[in-house]
Structures are given as structure tokens and as C-alpha cells.
C-alpha atoms as a PDB file:
ATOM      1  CA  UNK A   1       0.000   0.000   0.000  1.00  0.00           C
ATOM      2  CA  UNK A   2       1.076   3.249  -0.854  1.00  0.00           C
ATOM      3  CA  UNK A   3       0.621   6.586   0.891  1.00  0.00           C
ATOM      4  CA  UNK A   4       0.662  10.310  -0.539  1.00  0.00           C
ATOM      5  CA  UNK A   5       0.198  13.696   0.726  1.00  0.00           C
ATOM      6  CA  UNK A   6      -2.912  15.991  -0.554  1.00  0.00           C
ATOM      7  CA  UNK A   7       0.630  18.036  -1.738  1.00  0.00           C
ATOM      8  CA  UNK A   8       1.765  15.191  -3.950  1.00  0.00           C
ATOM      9  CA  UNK A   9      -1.828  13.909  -4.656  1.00  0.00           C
ATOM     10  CA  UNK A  10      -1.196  17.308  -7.504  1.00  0.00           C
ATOM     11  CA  UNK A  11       1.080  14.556  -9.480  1.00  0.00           C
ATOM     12  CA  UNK A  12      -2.016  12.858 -11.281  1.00  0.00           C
ATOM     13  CA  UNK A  13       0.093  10.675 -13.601  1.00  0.00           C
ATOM     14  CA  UNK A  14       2.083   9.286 -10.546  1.00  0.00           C
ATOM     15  CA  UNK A  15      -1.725   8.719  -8.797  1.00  0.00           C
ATOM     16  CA  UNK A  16      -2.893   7.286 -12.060  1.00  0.00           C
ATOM     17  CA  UNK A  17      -0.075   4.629 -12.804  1.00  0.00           C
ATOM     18  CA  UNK A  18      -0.262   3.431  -9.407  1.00  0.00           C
ATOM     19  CA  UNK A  19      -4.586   3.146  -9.386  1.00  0.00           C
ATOM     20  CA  UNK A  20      -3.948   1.320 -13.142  1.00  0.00           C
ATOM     21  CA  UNK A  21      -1.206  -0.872 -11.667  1.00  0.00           C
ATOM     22  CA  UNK A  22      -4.115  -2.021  -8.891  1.00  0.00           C
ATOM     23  CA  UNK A  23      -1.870  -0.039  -6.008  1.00  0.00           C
ATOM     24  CA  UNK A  24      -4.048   1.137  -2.421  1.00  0.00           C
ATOM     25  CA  UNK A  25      -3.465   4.865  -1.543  1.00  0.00           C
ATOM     26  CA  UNK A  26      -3.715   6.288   1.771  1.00  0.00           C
ATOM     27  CA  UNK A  27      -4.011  10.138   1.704  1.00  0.00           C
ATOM     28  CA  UNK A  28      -2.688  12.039   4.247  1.00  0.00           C
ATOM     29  CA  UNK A  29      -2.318  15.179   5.755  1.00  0.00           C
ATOM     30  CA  UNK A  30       0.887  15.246   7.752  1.00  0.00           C
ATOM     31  CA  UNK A  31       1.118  12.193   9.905  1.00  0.00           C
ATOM     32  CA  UNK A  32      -3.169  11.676   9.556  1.00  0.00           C
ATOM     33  CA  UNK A  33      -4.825   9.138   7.412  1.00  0.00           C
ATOM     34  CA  UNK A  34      -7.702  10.957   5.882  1.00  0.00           C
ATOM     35  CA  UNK A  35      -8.837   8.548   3.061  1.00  0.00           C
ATOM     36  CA  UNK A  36      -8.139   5.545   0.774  1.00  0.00           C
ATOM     37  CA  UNK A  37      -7.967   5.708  -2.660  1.00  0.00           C
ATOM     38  CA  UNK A  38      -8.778   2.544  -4.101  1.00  0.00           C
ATOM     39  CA  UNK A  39      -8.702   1.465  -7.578  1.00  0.00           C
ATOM     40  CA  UNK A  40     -11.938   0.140  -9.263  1.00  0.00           C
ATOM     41  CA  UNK A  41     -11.004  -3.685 -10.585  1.00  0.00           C
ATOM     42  CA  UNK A  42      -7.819  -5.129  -9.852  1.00  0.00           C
ATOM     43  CA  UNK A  43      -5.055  -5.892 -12.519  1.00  0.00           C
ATOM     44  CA  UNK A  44      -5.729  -9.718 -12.541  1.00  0.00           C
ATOM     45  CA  UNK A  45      -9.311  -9.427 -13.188  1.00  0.00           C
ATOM     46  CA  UNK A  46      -8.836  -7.268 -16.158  1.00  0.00           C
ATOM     47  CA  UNK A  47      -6.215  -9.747 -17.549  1.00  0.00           C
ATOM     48  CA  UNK A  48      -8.836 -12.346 -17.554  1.00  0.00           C
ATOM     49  CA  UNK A  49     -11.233 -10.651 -20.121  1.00  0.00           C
ATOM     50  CA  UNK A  50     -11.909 -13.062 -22.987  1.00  0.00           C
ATOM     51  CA  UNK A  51     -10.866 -11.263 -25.981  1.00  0.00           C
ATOM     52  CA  UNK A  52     -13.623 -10.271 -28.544  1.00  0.00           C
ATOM     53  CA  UNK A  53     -13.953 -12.355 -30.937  1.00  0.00           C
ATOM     54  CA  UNK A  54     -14.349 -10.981 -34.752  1.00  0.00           C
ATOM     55  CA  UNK A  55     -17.124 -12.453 -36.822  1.00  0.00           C
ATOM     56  CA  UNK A  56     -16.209 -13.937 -39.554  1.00  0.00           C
ATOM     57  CA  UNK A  57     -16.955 -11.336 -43.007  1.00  0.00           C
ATOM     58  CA  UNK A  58     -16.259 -13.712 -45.149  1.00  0.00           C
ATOM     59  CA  UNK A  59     -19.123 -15.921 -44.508  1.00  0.00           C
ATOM     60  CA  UNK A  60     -21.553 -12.849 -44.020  1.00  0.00           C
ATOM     61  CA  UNK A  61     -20.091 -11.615 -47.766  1.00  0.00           C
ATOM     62  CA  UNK A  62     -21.185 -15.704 -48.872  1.00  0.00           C
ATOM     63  CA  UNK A  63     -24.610 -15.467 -47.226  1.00  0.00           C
ATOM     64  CA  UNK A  64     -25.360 -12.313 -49.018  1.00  0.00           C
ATOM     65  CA  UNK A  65     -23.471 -12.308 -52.631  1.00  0.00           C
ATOM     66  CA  UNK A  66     -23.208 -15.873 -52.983  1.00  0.00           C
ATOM     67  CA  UNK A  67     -20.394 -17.142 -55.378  1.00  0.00           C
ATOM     68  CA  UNK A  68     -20.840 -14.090 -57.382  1.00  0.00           C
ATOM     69  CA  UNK A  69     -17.396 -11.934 -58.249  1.00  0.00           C
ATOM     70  CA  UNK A  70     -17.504  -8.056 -57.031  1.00  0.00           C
ATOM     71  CA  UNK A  71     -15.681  -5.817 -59.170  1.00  0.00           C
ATOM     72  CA  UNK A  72     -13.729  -3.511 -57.021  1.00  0.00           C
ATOM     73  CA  UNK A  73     -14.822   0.284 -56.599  1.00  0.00           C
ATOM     74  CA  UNK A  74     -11.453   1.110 -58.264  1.00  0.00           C
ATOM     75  CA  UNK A  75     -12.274  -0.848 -61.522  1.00  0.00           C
ATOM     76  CA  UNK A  76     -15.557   1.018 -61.697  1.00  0.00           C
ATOM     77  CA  UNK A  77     -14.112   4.642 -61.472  1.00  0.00           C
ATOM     78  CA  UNK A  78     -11.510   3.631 -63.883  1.00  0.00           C
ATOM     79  CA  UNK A  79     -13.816   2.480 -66.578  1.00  0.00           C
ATOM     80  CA  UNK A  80     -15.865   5.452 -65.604  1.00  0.00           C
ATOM     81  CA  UNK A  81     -13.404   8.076 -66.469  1.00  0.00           C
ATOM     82  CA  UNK A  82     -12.840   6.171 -69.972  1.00  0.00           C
ATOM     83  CA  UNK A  83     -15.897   6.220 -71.053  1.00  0.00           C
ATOM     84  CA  UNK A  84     -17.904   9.008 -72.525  1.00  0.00           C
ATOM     85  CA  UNK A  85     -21.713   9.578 -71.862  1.00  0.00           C
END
């Protein structure tokens, strides 16, 4: 457990590492505890998020154009610009 003064409780990045990193901190003025600051979840629970899985745009592109070939947009601006209307 850490402990800072309401002086160095003005250092936010020090406060904010420590909270990120999980860390207790006891505020005080001179010798005094006058409060906790206590960070919300705790480092391992964090770690133990599943990560998200991506769904899979290839099969959505199969369910809704079938076997059919797209042209790309490039192709289409190309043979835009050659043509006259």
C-alpha cells in the first residue's frame, strides 16, 4: 500500500499509474490518514477478459453475394473516367 500527501496527490500521472497498476493509496495530511484511494477492478481481473472475438466477413459476404465476383470500386471509377456519356 502506498501513501501520498494531498501536496503530492497534484502529481495525477504518478496517482494514475499506481490506481492502473491495482496499487491502495492512503491520503494524508501530515502524519493523519484521511482517506483511501482505491482502484476500481484489480489488474488480474482485467487480464482475464476473454478477448472479442471478430465475426467472420467472409461468410456474411457468402450469405449475401453468394459465389458471385464483385468488381472492385477502383475498376468502376476507372472504366468510368474512360468512357464518354
Amino acid at each position: 500500500m502506498q501513501s501520498i500527501t494531498l501536496r503530492e496527490l497534484r502529481d495525477t500521472r504518478k496517482v494514475k499509474a499506481w490506481l492502473k497498476a491495482g496499487v491502495h493509496i492512503e491520503v494524508r495530511e501530515r502524519k493523519e490518514v484521511i482517506g483511501d484511494l482505491v482502484p476500481r477492478t484489480s489488474p488480474s481481473a482485467s487480464a482475464l477478459k476473454k478477448p472479442v472475438q471478430m465475426p467472420d466477413f467472409a461468410a456474411r459476404r457468402r450469405a449475401i453475394f453468394g459465389d458471385r465476383v464483385l468488381t472492385p470500386v477502383a475498376d468502376l471509377l476507372a472504366d468510368r473516367e474512360n468512357s464518354r456519356y
